[in-house]
N, C-alpha and C. Protein backbone atom coordinates (compact mmCIF):
# COMPACT_ATOMS: atom_id res chain seq x y z
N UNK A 1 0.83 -1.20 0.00
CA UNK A 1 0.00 0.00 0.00
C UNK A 1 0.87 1.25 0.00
N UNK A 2 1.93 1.39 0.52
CA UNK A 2 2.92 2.58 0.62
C UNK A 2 3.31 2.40 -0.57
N UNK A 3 4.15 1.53 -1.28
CA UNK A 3 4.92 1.98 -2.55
C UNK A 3 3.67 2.30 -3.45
N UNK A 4 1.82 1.68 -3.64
CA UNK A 4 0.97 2.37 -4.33
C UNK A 4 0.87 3.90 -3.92
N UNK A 5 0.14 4.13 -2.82
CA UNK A 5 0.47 5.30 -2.34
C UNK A 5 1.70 6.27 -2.98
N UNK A 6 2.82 5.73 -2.46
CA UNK A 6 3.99 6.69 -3.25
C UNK A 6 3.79 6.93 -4.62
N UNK A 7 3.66 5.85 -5.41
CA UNK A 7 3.73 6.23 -7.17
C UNK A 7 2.70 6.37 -7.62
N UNK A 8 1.51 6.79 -6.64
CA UNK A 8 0.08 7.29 -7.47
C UNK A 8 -0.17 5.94 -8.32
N UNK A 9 -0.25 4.59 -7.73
CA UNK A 9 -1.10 3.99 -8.50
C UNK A 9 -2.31 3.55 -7.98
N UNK A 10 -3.33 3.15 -8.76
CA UNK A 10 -4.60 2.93 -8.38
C UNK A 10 -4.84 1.99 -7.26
N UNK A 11 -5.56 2.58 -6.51
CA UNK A 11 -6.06 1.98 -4.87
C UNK A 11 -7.20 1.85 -4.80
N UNK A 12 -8.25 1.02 -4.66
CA UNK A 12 -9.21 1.18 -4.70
C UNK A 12 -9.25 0.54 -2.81
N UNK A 13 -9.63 1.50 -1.97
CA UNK A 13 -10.32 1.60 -0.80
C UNK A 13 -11.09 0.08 0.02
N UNK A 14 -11.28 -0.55 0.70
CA UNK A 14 -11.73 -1.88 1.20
C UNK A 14 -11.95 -1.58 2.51
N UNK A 15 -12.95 -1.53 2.91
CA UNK A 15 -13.60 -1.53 4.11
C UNK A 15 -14.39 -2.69 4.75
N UNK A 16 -14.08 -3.67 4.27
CA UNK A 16 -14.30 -5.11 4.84
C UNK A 16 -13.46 -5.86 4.46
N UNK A 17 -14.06 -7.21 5.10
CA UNK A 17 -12.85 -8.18 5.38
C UNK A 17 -12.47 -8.58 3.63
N UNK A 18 -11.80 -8.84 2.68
CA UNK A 18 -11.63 -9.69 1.60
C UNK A 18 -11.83 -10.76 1.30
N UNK A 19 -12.49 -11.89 0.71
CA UNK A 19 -12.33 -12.54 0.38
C UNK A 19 -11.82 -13.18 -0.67
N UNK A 20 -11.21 -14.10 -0.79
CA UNK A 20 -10.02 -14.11 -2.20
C UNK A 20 -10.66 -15.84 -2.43
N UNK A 21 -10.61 -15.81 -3.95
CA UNK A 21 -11.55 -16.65 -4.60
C UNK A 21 -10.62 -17.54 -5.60
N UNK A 22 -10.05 -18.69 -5.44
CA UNK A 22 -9.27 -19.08 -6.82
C UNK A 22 -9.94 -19.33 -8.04
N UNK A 23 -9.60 -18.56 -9.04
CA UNK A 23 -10.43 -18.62 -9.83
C UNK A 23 -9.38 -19.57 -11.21
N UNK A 24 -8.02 -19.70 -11.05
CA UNK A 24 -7.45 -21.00 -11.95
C UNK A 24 -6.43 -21.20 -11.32
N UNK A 25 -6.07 -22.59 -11.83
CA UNK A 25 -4.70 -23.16 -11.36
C UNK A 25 -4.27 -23.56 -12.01
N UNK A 26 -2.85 -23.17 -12.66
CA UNK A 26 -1.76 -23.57 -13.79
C UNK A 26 -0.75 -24.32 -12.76
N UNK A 27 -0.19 -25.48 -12.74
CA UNK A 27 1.07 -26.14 -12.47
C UNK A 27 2.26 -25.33 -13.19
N UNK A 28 3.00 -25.42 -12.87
CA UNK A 28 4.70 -25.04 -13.30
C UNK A 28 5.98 -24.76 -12.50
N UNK A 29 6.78 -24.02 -12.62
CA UNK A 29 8.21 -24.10 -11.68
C UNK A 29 8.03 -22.75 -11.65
N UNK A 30 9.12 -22.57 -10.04
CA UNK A 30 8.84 -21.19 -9.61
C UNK A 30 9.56 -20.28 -10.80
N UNK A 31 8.94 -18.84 -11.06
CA UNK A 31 9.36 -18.39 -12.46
C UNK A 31 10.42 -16.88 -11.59
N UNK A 32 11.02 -17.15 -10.32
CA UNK A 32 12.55 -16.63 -9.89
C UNK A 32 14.00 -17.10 -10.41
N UNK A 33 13.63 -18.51 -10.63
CA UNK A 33 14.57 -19.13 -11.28
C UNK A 33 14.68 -18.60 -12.62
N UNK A 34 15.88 -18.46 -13.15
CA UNK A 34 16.18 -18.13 -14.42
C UNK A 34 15.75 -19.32 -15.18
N UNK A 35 15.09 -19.08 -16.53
CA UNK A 35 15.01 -20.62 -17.47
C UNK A 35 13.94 -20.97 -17.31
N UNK A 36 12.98 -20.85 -16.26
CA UNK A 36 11.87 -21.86 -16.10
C UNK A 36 11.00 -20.87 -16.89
N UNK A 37 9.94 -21.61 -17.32
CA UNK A 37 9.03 -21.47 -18.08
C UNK A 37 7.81 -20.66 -17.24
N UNK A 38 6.95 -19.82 -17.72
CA UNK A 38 6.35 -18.98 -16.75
C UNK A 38 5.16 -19.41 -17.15
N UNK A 39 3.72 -19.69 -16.47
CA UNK A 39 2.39 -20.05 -17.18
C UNK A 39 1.39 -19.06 -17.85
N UNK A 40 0.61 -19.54 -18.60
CA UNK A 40 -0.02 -19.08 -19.27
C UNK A 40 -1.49 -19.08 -18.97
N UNK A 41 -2.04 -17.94 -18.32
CA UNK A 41 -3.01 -17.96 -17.35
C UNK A 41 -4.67 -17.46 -18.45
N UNK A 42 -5.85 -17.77 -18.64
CA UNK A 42 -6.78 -17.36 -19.36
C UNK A 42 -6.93 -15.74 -19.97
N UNK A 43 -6.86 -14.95 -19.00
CA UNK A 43 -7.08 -14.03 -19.27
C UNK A 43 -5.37 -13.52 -20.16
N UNK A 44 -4.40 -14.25 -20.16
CA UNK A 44 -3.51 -13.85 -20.98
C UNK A 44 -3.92 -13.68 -22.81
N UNK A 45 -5.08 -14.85 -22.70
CA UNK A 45 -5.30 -15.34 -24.18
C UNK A 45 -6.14 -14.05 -24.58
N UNK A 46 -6.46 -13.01 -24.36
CA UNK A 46 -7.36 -11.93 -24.24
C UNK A 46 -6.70 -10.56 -25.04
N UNK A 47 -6.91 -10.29 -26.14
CA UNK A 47 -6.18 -9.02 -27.08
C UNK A 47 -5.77 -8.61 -25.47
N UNK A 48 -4.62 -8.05 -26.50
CA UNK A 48 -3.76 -6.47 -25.37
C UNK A 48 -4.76 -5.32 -26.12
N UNK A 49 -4.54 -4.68 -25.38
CA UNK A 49 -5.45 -3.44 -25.87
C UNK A 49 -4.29 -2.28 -25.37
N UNK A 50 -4.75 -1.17 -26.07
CA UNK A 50 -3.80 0.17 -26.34
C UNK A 50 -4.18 0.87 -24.40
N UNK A 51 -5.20 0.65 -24.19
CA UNK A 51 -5.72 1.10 -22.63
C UNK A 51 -5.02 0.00 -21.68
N UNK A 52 -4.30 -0.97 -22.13
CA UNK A 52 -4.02 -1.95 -21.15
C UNK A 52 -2.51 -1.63 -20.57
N UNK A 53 -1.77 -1.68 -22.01
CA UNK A 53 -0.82 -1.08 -22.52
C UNK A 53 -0.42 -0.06 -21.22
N UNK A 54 -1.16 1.27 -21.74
CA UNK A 54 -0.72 2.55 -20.77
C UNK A 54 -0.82 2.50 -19.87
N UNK A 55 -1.86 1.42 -18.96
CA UNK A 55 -1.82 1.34 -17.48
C UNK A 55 -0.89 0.42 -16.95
N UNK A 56 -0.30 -0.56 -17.71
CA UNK A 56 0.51 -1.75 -17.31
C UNK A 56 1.69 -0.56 -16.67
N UNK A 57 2.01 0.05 -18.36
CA UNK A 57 2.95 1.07 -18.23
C UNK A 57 3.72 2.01 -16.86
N UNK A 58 2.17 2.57 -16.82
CA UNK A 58 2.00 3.10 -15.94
C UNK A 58 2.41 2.86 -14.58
N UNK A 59 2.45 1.53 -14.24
CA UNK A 59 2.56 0.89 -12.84
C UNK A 59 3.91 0.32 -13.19
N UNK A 60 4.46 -0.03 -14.60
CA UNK A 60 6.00 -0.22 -14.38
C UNK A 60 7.07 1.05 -14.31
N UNK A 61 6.83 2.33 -14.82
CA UNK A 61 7.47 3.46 -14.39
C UNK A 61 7.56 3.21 -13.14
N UNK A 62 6.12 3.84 -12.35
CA UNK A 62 6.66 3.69 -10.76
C UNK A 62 7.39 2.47 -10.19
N UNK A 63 7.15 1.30 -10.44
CA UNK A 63 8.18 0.60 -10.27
C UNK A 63 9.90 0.66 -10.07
N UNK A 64 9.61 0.87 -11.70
CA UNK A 64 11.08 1.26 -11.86
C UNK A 64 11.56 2.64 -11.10
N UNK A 65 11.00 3.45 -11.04
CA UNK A 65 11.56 4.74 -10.10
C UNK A 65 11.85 4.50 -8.87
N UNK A 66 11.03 3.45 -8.29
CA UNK A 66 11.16 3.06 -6.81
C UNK A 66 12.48 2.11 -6.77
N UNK A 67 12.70 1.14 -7.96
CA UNK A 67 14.19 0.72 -7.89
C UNK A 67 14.76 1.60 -7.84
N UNK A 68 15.06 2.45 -9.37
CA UNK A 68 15.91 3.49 -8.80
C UNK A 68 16.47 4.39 -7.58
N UNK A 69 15.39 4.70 -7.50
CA UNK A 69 15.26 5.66 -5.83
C UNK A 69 16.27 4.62 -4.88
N UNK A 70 16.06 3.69 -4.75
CA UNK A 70 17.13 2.64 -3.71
C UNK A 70 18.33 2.57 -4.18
N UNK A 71 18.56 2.07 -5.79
CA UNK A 71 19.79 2.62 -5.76
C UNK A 71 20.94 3.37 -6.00
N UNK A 72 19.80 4.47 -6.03
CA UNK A 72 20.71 5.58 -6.28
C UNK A 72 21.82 6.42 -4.96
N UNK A 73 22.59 6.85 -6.06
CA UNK A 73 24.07 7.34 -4.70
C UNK A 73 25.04 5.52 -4.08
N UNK A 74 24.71 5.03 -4.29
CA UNK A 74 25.19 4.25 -4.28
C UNK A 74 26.94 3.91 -4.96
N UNK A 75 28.06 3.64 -4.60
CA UNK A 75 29.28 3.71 -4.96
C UNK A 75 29.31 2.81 -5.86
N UNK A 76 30.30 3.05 -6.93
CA UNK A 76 30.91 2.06 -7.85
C UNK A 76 31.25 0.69 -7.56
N UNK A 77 32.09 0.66 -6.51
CA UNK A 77 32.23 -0.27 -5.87
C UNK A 77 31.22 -0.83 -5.35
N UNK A 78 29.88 -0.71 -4.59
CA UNK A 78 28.73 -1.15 -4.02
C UNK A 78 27.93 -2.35 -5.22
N UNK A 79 27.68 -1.03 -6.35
CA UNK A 79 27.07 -1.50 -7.69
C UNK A 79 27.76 -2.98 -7.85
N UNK A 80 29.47 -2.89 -7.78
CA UNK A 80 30.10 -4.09 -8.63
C UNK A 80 29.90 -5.43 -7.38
N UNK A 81 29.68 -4.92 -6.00
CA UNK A 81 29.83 -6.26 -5.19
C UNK A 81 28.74 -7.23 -5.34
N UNK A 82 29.11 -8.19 -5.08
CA UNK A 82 27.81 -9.38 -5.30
C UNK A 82 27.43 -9.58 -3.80
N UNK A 83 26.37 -9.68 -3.51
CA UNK A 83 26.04 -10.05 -2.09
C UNK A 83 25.90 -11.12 -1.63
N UNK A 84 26.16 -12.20 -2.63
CA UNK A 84 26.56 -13.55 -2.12
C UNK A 84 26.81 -14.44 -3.02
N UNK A 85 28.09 -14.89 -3.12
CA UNK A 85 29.20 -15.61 -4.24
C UNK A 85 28.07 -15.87 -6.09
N UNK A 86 27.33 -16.80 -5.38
CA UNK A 86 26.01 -17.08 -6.40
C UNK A 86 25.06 -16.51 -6.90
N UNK A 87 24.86 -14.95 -6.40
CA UNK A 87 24.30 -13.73 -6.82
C UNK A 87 24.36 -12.50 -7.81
N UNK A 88 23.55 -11.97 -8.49
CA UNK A 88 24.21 -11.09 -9.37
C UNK A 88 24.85 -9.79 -8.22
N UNK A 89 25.41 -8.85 -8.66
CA UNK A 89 25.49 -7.67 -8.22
C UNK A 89 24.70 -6.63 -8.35
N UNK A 90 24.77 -5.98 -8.15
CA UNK A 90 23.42 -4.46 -8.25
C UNK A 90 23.37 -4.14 -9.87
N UNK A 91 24.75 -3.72 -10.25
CA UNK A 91 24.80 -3.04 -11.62
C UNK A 91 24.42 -4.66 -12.32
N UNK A 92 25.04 -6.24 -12.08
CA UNK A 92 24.24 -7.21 -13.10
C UNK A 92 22.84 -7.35 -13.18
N UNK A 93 21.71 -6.66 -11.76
CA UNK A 93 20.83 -6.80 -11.74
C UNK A 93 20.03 -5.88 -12.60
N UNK A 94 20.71 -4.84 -12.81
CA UNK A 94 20.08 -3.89 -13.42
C UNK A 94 20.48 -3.73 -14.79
N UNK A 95 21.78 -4.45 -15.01
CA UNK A 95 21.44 -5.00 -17.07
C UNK A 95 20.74 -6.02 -17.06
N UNK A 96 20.51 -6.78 -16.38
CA UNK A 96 19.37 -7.91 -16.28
C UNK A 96 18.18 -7.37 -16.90
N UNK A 97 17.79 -6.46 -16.17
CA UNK A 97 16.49 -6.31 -16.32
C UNK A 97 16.76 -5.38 -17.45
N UNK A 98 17.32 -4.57 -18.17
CA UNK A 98 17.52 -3.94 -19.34
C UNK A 98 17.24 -5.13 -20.37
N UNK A 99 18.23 -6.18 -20.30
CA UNK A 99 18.39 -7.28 -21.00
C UNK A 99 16.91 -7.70 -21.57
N UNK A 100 15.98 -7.69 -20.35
CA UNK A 100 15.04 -8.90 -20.40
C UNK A 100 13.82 -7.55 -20.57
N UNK A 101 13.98 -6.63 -21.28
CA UNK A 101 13.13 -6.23 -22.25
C UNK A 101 12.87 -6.03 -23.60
N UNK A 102 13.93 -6.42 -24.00
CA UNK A 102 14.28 -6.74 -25.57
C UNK A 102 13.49 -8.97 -25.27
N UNK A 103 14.00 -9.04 -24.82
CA UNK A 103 13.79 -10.66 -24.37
C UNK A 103 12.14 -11.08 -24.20
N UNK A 104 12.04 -10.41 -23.53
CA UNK A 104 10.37 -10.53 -23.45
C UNK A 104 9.43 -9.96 -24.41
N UNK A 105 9.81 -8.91 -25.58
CA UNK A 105 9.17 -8.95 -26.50
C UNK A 105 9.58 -9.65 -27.21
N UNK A 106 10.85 -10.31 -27.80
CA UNK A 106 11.13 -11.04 -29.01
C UNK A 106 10.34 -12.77 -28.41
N UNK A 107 9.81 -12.78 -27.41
CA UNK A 107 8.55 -13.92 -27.14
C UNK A 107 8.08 -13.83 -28.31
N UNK A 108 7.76 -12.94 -28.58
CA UNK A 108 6.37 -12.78 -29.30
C UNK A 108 6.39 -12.07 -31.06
N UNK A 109 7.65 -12.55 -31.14
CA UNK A 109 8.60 -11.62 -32.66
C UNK A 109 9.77 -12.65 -32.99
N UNK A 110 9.95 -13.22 -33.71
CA UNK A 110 11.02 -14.03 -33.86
C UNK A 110 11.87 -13.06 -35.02
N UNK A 111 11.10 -12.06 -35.38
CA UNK A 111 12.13 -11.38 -36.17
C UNK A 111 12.32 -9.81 -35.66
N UNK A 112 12.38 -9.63 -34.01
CA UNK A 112 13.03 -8.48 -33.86
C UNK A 112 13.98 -8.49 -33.42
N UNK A 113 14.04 -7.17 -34.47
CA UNK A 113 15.87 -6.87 -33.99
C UNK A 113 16.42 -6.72 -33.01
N UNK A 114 17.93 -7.33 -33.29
CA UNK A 114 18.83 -6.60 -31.42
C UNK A 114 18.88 -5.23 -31.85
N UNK A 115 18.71 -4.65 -30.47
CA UNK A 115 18.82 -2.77 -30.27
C UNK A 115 20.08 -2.69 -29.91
N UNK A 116 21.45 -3.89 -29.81
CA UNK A 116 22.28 -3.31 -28.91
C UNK A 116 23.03 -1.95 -29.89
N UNK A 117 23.08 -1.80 -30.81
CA UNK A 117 24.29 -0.67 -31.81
C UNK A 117 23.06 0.37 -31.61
N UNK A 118 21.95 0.71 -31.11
CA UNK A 118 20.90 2.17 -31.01
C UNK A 118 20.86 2.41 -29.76
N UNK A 119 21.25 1.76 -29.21
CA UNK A 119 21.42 1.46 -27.29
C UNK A 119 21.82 2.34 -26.63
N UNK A 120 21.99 3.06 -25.66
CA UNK A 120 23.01 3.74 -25.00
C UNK A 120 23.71 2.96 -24.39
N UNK A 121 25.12 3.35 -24.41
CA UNK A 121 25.82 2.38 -23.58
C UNK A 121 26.03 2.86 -21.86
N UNK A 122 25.66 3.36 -21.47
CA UNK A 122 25.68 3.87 -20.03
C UNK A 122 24.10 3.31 -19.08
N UNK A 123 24.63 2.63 -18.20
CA UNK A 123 23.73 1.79 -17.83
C UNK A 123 22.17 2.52 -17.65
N UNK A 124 22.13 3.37 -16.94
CA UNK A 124 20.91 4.12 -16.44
C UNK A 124 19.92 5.14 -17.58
N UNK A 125 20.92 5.22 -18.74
CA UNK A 125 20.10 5.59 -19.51
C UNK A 125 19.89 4.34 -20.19
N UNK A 126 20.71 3.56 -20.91
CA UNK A 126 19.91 1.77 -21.38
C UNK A 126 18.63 1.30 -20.72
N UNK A 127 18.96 1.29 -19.23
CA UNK A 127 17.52 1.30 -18.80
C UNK A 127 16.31 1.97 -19.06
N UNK A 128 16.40 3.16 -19.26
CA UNK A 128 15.45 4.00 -19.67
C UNK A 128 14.43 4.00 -21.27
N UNK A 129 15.83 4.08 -21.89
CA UNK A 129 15.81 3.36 -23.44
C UNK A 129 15.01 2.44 -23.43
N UNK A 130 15.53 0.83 -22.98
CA UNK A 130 14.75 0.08 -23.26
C UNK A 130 13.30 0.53 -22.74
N UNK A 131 13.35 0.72 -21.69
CA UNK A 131 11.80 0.62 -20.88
C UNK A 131 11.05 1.37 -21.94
N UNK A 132 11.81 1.92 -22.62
CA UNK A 132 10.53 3.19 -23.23
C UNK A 132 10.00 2.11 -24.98
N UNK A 133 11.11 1.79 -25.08
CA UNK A 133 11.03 0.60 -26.41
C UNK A 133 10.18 -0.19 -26.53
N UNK A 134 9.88 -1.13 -25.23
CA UNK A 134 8.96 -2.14 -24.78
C UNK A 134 7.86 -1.27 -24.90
N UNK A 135 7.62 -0.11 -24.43
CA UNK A 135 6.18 0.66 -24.23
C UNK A 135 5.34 0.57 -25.52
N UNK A 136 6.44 1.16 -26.64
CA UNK A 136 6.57 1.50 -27.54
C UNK A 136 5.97 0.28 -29.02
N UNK A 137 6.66 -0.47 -28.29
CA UNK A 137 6.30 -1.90 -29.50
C UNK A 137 5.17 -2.38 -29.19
N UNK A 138 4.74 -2.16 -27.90
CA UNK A 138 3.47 -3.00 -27.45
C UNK A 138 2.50 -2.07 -27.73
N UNK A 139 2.86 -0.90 -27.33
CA UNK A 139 1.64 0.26 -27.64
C UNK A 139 0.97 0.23 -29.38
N UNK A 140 2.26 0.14 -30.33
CA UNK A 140 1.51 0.18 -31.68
C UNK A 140 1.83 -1.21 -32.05
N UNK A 141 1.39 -2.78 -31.47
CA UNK A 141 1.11 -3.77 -32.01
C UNK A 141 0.26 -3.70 -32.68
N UNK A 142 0.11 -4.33 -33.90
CA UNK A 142 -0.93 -4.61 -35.05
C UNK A 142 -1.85 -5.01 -34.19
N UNK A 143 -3.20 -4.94 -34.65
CA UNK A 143 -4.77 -5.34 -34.49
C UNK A 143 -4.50 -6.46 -34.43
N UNK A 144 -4.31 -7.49 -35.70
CA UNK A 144 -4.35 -8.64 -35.81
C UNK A 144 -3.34 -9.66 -35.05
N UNK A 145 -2.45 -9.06 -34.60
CA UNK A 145 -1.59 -9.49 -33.31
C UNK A 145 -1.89 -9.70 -32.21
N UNK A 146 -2.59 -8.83 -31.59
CA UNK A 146 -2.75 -8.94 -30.11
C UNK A 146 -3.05 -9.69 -29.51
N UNK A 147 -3.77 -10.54 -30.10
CA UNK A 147 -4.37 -11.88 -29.04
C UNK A 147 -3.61 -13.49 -30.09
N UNK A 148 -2.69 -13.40 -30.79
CA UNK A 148 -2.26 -14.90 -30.97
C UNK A 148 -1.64 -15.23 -29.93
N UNK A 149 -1.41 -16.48 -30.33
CA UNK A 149 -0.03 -17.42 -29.12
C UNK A 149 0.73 -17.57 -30.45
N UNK A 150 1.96 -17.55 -29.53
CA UNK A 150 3.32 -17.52 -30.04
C UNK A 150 4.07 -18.61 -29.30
N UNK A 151 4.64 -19.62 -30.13
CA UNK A 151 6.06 -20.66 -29.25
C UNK A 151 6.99 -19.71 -30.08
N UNK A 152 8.12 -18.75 -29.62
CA UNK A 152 9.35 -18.48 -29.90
C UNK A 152 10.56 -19.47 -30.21
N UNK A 153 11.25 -18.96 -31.44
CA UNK A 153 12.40 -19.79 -31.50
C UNK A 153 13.52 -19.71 -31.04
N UNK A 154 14.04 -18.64 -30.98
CA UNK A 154 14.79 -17.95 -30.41
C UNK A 154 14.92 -17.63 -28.76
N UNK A 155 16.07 -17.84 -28.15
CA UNK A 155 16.38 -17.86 -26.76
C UNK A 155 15.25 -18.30 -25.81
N UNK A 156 14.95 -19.89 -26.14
CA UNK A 156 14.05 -20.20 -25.50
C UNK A 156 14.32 -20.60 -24.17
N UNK A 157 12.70 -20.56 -23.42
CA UNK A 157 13.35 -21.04 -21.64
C UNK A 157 13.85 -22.57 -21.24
N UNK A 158 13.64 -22.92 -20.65
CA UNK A 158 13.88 -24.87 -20.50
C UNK A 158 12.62 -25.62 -20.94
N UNK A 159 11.73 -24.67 -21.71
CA UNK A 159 10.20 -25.47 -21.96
C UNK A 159 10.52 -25.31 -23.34
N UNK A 160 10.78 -25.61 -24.57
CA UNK A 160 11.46 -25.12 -25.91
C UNK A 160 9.31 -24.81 -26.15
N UNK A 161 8.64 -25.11 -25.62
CA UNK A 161 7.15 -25.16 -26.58
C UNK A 161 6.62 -24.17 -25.23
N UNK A 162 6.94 -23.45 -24.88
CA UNK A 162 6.24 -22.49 -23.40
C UNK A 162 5.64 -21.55 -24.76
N UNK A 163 4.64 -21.15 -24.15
CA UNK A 163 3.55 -20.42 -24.94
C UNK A 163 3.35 -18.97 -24.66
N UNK A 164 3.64 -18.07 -25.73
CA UNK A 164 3.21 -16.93 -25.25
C UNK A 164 2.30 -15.70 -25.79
N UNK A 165 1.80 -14.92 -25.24
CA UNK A 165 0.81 -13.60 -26.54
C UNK A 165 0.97 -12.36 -25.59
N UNK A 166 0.60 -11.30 -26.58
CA UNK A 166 1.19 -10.00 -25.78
C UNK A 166 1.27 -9.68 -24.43
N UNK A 167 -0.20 -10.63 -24.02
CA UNK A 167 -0.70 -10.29 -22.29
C UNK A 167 0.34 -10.74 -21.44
N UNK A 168 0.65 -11.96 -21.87
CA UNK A 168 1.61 -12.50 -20.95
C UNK A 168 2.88 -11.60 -20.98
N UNK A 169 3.41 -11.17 -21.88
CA UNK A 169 4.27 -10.86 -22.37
C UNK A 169 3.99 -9.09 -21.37
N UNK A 170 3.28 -8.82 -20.95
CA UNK A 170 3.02 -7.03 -20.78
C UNK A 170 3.07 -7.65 -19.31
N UNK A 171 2.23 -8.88 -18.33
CA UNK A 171 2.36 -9.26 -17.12
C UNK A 171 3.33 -9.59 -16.40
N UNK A 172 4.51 -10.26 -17.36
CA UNK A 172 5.54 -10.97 -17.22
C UNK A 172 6.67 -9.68 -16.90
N UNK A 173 6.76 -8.57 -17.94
CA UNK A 173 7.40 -7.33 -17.40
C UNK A 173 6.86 -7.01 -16.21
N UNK A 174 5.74 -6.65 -16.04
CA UNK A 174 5.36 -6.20 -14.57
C UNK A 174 5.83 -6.88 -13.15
N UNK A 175 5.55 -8.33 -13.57
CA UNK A 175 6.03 -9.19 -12.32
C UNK A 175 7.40 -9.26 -12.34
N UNK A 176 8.44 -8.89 -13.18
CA UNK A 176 9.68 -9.51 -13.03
C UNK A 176 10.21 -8.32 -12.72
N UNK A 177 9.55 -7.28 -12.86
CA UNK A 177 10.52 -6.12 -12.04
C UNK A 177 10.18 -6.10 -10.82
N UNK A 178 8.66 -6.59 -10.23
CA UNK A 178 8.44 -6.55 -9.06
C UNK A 178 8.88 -7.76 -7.96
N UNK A 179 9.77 -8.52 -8.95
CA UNK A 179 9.96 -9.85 -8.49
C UNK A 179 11.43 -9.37 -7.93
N UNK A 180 12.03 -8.29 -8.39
CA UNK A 180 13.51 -7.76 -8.35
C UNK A 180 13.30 -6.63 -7.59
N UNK A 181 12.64 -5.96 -7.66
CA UNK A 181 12.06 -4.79 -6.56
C UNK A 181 11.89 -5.16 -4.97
N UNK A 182 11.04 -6.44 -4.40
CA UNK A 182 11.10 -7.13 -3.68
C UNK A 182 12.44 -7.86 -2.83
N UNK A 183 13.81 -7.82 -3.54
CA UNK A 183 14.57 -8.54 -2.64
C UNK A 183 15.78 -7.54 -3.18
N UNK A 184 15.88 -5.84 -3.84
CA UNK A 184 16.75 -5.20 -3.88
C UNK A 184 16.99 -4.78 -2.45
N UNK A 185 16.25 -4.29 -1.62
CA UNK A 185 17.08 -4.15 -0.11
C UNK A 185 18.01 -4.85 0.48
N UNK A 186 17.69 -5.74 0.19
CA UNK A 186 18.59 -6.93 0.92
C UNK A 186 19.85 -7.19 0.48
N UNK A 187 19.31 -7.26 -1.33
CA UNK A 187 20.97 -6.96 -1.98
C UNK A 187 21.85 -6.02 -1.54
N UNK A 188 21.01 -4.51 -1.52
CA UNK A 188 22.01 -3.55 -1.45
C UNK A 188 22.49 -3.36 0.09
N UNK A 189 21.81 -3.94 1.01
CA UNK A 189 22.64 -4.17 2.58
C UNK A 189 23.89 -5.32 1.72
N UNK A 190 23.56 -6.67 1.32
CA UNK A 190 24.48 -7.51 1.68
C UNK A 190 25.79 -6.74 0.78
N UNK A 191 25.48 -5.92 -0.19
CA UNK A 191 26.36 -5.74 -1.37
C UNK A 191 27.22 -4.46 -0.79
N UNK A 192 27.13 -3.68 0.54
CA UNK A 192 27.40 -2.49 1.01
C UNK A 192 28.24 -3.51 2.08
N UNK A 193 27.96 -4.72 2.35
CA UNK A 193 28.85 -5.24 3.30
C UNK A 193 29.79 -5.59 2.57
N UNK A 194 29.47 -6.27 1.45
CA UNK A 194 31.07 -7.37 1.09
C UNK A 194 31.72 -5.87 0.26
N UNK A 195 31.01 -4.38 0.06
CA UNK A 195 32.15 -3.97 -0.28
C UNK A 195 33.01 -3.24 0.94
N UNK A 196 32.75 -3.77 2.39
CA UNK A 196 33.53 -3.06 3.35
C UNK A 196 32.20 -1.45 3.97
N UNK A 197 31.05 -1.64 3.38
CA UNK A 197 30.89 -0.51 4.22
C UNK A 197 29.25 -0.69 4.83
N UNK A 198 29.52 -0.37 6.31
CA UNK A 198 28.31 -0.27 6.90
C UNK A 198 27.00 -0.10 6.19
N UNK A 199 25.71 -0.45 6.79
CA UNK A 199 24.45 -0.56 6.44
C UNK A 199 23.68 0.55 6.64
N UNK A 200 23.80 1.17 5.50
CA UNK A 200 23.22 2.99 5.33
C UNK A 200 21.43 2.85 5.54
């Protein structure tokens, strides 16, 4: 409720208790792991729409600002430490997620291009770049696009036949930054230790 609150995203108010209703159940592997295949839930099969688009959007800016905001001011050295041998570092986490927006649309494009030669090469604007790219491709998808399924050929996960269409593809950004948003504190304590400096 605070990080909605902070980035002005939509709250809608609850004054009684909730009840929460399962309404499907997909089997699969947890989708933290790199490689695993992510599911493909009903309402994915459902056109993207240009209104879906701007609000997805919408809630991944603030996202992403709220990463930012953590790690910003942060030292060179901080960025490069890993917070535990088997972990990325701050700055790998954050070409990661640059990475895996070119990645998550070519789901759904087996013939788009790499952006790396239009790219900026300086991390924090790449980030920006891409994020705005992804907006961009999804916002003017063809009509007749929006609601196929797609098996990709190209850089597939450990499922070579995992299934995908724009929705998934617009959800899958949302959750995977919030999936990295969720355990950046922790990085940037453990990553401020192994580079020698107290827990700011």
């Amino acid at each position: 409720m605070e990080l909605a609150e902070r980035r002005n995203f939509p709250v809608i108010s609850v004054r009684r208790p909730i009840k929460i209703r399962v309404m499907e159940e997909v089997s699969g592997k947890p989708v933290w792991r790199s490689g695993n295949a992510a599911a493909l839930f009903g309402p994915d099969l459902e056109p993207l729409t240009p209104q879906a688009v701007r609000a997805g959007f919408s809630i991944m800016h603030g996202l992403r600002a709220e990463l930012l905001d953590r790690v910003e001011g942060l030292a060179p050295d901080q960025l490069e430490a890993k917070p535990h041998p088997d972990r990325r570092s701050i700055r790998e986490t954050l070409e990661h997620l640059a990475d895996c927006q070119w990645w998550y649309l070519s789901r759904i494009d087996d013939d788009l291009p790499y952006w790396e030669n239009k790219c900026p090469k300086e991390l924090f604007s790449r980030l920006a770049w891409l994020l705005n790219k992804a907006r961009e491709y999804l916002q003017e998808l063809p009509v007749e696009r929006r609601a196929l399924v797609y098996v990709p050929s190209r850089h597939p996960t450990l499922d070579p036949r995992e299934r995908w269409t724009p929705r998934k593809v617009l959800r899958r950004l949302l959750e995977h930054e919030f999936e990295h948003l969720g355990v950046i504190d922790g990085d940037i304590s453990a990553a401020k230790r192994a580079a020698g400096e107290p827990r700011g």
